[in-house]
PDB file of N, CA and C in Angstrom:
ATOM      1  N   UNK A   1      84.936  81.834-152.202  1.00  0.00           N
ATOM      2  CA  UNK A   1      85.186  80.440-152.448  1.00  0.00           C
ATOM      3  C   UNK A   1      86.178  80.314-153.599  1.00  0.00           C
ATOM      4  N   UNK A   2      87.227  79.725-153.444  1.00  0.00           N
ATOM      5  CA  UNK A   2      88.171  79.363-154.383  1.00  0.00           C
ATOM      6  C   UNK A   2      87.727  78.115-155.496  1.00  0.00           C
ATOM      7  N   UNK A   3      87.589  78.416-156.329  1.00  0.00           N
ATOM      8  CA  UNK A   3      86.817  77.367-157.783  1.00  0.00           C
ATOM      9  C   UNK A   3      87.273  77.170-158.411  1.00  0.00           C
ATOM     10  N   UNK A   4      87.965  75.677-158.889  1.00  0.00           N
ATOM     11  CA  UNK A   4      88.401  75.205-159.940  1.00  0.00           C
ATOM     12  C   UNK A   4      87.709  74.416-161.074  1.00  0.00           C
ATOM     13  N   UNK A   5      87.469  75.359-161.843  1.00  0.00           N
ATOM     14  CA  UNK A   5      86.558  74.424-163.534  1.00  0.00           C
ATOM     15  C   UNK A   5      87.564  73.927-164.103  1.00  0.00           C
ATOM     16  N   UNK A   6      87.357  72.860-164.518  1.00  0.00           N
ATOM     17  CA  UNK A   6      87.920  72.128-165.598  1.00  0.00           C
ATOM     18  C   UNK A   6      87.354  71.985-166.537  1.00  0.00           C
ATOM     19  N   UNK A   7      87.893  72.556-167.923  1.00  0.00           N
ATOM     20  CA  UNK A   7      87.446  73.234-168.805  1.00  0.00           C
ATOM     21  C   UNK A   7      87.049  74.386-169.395  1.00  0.00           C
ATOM     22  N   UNK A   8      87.685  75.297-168.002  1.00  0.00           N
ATOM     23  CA  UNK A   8      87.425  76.484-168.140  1.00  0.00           C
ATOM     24  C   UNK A   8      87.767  77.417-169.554  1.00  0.00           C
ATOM     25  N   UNK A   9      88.345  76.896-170.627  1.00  0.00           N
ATOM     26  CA  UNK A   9      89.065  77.544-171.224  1.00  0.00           C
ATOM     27  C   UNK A   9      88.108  77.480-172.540  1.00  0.00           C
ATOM     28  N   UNK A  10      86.887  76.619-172.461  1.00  0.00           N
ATOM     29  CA  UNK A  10      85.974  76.193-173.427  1.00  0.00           C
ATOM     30  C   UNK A  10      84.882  77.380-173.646  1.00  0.00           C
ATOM     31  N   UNK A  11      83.957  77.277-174.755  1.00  0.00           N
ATOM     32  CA  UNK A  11      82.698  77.819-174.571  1.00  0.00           C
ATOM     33  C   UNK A  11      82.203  77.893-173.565  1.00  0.00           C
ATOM     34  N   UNK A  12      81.033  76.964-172.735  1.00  0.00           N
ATOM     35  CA  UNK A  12      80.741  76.574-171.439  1.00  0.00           C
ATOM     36  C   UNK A  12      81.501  77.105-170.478  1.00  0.00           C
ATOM     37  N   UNK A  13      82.538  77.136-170.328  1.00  0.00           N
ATOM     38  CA  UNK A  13      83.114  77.030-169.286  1.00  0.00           C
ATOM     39  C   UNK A  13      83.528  78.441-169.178  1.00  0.00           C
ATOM     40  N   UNK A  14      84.081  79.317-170.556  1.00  0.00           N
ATOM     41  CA  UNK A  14      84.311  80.755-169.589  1.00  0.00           C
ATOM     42  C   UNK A  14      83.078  81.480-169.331  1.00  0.00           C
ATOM     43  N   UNK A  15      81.848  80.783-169.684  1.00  0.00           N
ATOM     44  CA  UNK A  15      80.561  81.147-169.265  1.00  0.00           C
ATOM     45  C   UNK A  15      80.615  80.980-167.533  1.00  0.00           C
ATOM     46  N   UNK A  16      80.554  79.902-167.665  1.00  0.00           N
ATOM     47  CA  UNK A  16      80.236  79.866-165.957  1.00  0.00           C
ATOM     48  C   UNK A  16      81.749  80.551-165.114  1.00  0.00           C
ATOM     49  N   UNK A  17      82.772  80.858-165.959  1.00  0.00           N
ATOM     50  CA  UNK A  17      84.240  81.414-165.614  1.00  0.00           C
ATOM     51  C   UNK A  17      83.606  82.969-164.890  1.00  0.00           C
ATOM     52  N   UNK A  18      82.825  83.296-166.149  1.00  0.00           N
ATOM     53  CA  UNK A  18      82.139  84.895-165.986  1.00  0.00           C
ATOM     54  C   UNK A  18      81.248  84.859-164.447  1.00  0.00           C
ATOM     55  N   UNK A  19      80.454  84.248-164.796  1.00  0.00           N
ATOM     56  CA  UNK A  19      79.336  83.729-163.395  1.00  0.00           C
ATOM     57  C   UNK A  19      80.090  83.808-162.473  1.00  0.00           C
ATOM     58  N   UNK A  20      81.149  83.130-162.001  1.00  0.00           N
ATOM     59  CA  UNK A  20      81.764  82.786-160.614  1.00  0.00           C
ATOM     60  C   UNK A  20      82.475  83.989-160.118  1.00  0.00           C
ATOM     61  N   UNK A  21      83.134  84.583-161.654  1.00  0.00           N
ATOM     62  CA  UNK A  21      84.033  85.994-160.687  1.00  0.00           C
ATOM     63  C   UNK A  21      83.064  86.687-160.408  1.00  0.00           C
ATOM     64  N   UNK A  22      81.857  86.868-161.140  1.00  0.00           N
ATOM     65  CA  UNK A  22      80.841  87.797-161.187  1.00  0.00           C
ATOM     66  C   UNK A  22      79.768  87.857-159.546  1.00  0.00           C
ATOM     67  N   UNK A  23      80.223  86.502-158.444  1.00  0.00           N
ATOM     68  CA  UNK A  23      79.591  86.366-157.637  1.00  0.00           C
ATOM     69  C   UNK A  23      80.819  86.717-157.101  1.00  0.00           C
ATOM     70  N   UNK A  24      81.990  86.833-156.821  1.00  0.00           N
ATOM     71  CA  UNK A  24      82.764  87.462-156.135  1.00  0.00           C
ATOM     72  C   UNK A  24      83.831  85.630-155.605  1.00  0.00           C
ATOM     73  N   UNK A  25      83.796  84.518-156.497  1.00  0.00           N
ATOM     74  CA  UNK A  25      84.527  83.692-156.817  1.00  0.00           C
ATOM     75  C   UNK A  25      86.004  83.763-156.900  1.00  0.00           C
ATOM     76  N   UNK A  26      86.982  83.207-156.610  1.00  0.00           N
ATOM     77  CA  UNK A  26      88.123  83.415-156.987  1.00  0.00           C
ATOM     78  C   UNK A  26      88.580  81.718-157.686  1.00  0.00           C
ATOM     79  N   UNK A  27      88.856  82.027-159.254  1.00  0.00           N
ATOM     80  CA  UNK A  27      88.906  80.990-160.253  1.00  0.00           C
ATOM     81  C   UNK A  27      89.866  80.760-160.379  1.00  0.00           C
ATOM     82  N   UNK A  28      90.307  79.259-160.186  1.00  0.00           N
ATOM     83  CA  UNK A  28      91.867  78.792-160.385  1.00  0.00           C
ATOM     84  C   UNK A  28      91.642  77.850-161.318  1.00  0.00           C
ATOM     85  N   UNK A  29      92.387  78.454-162.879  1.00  0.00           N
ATOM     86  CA  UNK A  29      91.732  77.588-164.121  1.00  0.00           C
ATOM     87  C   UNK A  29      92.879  76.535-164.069  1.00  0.00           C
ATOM     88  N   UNK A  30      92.319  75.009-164.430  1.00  0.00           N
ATOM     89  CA  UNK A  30      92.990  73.935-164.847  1.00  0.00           C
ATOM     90  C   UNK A  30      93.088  73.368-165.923  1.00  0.00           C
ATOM     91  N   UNK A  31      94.223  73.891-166.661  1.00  0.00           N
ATOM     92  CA  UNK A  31      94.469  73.614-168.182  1.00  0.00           C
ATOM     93  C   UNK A  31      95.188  72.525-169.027  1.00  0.00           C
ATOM     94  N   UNK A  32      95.405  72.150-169.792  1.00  0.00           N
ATOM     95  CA  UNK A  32      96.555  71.227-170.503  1.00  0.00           C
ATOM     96  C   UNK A  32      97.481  71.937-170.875  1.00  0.00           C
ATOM     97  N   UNK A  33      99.052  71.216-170.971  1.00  0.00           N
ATOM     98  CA  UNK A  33      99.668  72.136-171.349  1.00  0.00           C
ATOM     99  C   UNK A  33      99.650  72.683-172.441  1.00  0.00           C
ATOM    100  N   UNK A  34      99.121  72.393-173.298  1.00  0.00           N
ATOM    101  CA  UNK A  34      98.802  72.675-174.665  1.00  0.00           C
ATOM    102  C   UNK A  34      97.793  73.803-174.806  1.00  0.00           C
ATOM    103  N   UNK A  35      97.113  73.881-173.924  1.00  0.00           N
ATOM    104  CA  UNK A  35      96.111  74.768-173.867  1.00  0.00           C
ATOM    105  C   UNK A  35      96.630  76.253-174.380  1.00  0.00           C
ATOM    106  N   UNK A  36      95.561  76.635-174.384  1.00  0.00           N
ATOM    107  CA  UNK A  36      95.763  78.251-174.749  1.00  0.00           C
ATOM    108  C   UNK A  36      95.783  78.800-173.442  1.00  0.00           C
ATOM    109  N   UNK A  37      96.334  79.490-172.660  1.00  0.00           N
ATOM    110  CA  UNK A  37      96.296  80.238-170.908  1.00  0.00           C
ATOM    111  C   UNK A  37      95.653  81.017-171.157  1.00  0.00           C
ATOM    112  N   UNK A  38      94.722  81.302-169.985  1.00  0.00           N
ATOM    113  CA  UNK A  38      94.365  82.512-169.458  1.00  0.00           C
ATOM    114  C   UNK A  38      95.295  83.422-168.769  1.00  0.00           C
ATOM    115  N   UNK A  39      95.323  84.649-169.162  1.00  0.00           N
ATOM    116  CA  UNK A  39      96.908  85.481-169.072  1.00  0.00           C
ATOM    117  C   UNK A  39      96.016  86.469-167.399  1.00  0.00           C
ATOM    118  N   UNK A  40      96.484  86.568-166.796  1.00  0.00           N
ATOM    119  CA  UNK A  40      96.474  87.621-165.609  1.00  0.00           C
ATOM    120  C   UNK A  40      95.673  86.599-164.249  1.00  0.00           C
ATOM    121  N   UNK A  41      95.272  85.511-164.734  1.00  0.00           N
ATOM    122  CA  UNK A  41      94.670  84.566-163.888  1.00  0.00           C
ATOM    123  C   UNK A  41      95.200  83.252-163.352  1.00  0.00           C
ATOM    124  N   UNK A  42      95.473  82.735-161.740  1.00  0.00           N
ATOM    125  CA  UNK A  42      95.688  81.594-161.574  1.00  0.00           C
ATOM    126  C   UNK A  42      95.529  80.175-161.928  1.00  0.00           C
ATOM    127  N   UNK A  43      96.825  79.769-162.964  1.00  0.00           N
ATOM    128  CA  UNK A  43      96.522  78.552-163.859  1.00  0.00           C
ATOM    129  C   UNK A  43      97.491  77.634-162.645  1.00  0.00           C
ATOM    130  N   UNK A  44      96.927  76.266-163.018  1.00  0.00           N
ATOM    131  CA  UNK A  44      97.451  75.054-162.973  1.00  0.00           C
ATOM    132  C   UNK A  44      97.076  73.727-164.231  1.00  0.00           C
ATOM    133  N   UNK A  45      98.183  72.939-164.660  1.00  0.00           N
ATOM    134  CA  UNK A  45      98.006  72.585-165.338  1.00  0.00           C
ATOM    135  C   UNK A  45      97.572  70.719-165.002  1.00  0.00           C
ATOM    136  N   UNK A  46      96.848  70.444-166.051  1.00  0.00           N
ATOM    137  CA  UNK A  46      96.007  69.267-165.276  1.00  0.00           C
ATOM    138  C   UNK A  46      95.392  68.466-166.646  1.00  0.00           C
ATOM    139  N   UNK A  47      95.884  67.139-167.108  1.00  0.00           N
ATOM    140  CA  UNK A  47      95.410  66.363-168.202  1.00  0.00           C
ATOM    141  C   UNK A  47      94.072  65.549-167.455  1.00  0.00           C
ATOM    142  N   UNK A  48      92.840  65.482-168.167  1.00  0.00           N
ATOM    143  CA  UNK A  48      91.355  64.967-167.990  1.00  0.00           C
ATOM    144  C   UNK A  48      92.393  62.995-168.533  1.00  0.00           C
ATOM    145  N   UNK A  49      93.342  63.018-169.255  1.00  0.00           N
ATOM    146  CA  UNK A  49      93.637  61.664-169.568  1.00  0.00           C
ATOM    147  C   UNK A  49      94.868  61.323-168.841  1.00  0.00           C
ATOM    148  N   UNK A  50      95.058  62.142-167.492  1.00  0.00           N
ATOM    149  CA  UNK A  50      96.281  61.813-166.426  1.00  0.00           C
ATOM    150  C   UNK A  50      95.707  62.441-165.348  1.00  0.00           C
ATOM    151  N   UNK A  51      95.220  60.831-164.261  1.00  0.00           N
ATOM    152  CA  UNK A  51      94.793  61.291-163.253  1.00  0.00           C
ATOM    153  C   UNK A  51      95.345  61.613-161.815  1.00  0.00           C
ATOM    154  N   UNK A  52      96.718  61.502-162.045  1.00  0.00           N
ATOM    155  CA  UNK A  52      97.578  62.004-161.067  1.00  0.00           C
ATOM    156  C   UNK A  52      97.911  63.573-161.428  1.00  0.00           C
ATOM    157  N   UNK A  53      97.760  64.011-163.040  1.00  0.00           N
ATOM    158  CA  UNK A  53      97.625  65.251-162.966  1.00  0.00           C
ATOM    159  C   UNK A  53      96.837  65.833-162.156  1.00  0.00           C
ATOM    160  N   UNK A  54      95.699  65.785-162.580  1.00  0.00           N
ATOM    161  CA  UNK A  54      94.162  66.203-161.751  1.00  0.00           C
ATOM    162  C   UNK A  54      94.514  66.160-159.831  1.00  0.00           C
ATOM    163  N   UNK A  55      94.792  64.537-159.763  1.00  0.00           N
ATOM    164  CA  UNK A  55      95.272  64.287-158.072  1.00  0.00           C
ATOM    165  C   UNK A  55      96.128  66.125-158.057  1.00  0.00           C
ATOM    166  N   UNK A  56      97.157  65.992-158.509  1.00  0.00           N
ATOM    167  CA  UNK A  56      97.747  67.665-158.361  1.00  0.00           C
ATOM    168  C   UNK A  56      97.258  68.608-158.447  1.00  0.00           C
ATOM    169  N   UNK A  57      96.597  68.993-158.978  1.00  0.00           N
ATOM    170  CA  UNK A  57      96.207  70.279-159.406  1.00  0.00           C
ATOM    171  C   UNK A  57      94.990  70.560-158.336  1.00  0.00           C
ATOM    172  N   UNK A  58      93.889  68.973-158.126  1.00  0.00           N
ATOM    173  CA  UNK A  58      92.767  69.607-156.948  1.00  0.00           C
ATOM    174  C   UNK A  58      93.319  69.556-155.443  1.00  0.00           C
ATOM    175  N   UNK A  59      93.761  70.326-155.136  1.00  0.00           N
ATOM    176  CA  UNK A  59      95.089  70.507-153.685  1.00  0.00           C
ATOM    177  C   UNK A  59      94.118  71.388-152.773  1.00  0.00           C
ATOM    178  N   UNK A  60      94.039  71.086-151.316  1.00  0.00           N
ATOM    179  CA  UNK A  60      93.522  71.409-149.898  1.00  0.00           C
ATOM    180  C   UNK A  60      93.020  72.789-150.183  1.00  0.00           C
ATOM    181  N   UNK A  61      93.541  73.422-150.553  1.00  0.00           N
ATOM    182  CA  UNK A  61      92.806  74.915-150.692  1.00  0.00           C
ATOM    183  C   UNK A  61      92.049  75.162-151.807  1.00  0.00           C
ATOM    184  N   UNK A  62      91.546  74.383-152.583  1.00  0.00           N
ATOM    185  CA  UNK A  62      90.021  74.335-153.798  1.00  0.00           C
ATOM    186  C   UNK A  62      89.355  74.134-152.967  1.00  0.00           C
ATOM    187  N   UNK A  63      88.265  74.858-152.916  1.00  0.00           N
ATOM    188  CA  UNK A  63      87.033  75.200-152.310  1.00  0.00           C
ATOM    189  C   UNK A  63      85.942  73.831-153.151  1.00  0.00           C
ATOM    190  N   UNK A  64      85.984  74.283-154.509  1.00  0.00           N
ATOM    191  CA  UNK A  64      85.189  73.605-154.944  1.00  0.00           C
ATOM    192  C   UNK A  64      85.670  73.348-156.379  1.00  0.00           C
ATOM    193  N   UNK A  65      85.003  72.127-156.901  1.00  0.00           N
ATOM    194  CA  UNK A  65      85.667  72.250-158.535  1.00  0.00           C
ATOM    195  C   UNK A  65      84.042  71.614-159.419  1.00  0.00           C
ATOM    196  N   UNK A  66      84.507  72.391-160.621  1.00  0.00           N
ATOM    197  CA  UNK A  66      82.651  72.045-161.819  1.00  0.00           C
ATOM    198  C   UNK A  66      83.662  70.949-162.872  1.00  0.00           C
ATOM    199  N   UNK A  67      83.049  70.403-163.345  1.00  0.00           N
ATOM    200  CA  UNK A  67      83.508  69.375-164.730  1.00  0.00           C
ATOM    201  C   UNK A  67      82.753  70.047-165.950  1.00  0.00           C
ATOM    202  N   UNK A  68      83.630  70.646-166.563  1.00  0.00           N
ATOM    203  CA  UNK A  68      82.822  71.621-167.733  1.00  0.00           C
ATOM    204  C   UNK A  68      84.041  70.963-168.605  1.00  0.00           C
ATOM    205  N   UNK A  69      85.196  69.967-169.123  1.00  0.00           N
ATOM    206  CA  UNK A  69      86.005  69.396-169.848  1.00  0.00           C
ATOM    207  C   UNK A  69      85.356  68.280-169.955  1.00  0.00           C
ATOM    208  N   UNK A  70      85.429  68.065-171.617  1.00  0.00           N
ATOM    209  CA  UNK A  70      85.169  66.840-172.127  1.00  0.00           C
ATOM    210  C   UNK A  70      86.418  66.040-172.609  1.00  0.00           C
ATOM    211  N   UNK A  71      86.917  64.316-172.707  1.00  0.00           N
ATOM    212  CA  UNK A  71      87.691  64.057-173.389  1.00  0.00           C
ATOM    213  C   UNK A  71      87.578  63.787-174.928  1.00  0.00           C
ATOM    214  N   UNK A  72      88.192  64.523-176.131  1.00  0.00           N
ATOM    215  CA  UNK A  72      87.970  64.273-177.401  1.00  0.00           C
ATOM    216  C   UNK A  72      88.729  63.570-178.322  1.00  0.00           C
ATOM    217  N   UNK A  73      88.090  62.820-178.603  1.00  0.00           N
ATOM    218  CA  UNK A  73      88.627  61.385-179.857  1.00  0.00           C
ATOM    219  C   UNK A  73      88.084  60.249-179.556  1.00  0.00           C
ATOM    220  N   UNK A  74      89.032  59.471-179.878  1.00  0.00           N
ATOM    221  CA  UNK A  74      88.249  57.771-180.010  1.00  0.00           C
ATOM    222  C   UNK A  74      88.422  57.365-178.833  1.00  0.00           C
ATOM    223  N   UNK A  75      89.056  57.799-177.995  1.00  0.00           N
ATOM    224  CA  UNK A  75      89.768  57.441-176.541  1.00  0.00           C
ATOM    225  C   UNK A  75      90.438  56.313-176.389  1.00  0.00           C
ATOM    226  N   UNK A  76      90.880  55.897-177.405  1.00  0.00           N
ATOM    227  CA  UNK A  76      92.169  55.234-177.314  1.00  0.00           C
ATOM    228  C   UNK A  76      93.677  55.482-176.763  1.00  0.00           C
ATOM    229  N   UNK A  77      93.845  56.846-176.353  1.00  0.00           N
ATOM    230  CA  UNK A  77      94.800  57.400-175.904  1.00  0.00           C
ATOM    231  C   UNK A  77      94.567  57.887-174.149  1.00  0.00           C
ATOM    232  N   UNK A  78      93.207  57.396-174.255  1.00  0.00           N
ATOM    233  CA  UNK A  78      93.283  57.503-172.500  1.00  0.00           C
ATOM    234  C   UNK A  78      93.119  55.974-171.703  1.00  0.00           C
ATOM    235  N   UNK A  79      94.023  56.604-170.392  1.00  0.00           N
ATOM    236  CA  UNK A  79      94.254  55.106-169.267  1.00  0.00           C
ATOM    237  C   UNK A  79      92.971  54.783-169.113  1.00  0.00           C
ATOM    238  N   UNK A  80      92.878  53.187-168.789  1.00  0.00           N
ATOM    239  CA  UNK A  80      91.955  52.727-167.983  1.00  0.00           C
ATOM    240  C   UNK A  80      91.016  52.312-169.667  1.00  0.00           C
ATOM    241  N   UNK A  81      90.940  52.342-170.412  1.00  0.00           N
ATOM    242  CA  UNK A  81      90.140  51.980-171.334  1.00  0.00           C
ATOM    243  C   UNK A  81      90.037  50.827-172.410  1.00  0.00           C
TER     244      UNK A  81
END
């Protein structure tokens, strides 16, 4: 199953990162660009405060995706609020 976490790049998340390859998972991490990358692994990049990012990044061949990203601050800088 092809799995996309969002948030993978967190505490939480390369926890369950470990779990999924560890069941024989194939993890396609979705990051900000700002993020720090995961180096040897399939990234796409994807803002939690741009939801046409996200629209991109979850594309016909994700099997499945976890919400392990939180948004942080006052959230004044995200749409819709």
């Amino acid at each position: 199953m092809k799995v996309l976490p969002l948030g993978s790049t967190v505490y939480i998340g390369s926890v369950v990162v470990r779990q999924l390859t560890a069941h024989g998972h194939q993890v396609v991490h979705s990051v900000k660009e700002d993020s720090r990358l995961p180096t040897g692994e399939p990234v796409r990049i994807g803002d939690l405060a741009d939801p046409d990012s996200l629209r991109a990044v979850v594309t016909e061949d994700i099997d499945g995706v976890t919400s392990l990203a939180s948004a942080i601050g006052d959230g004044r800088g995200h749409r819709g609020r």
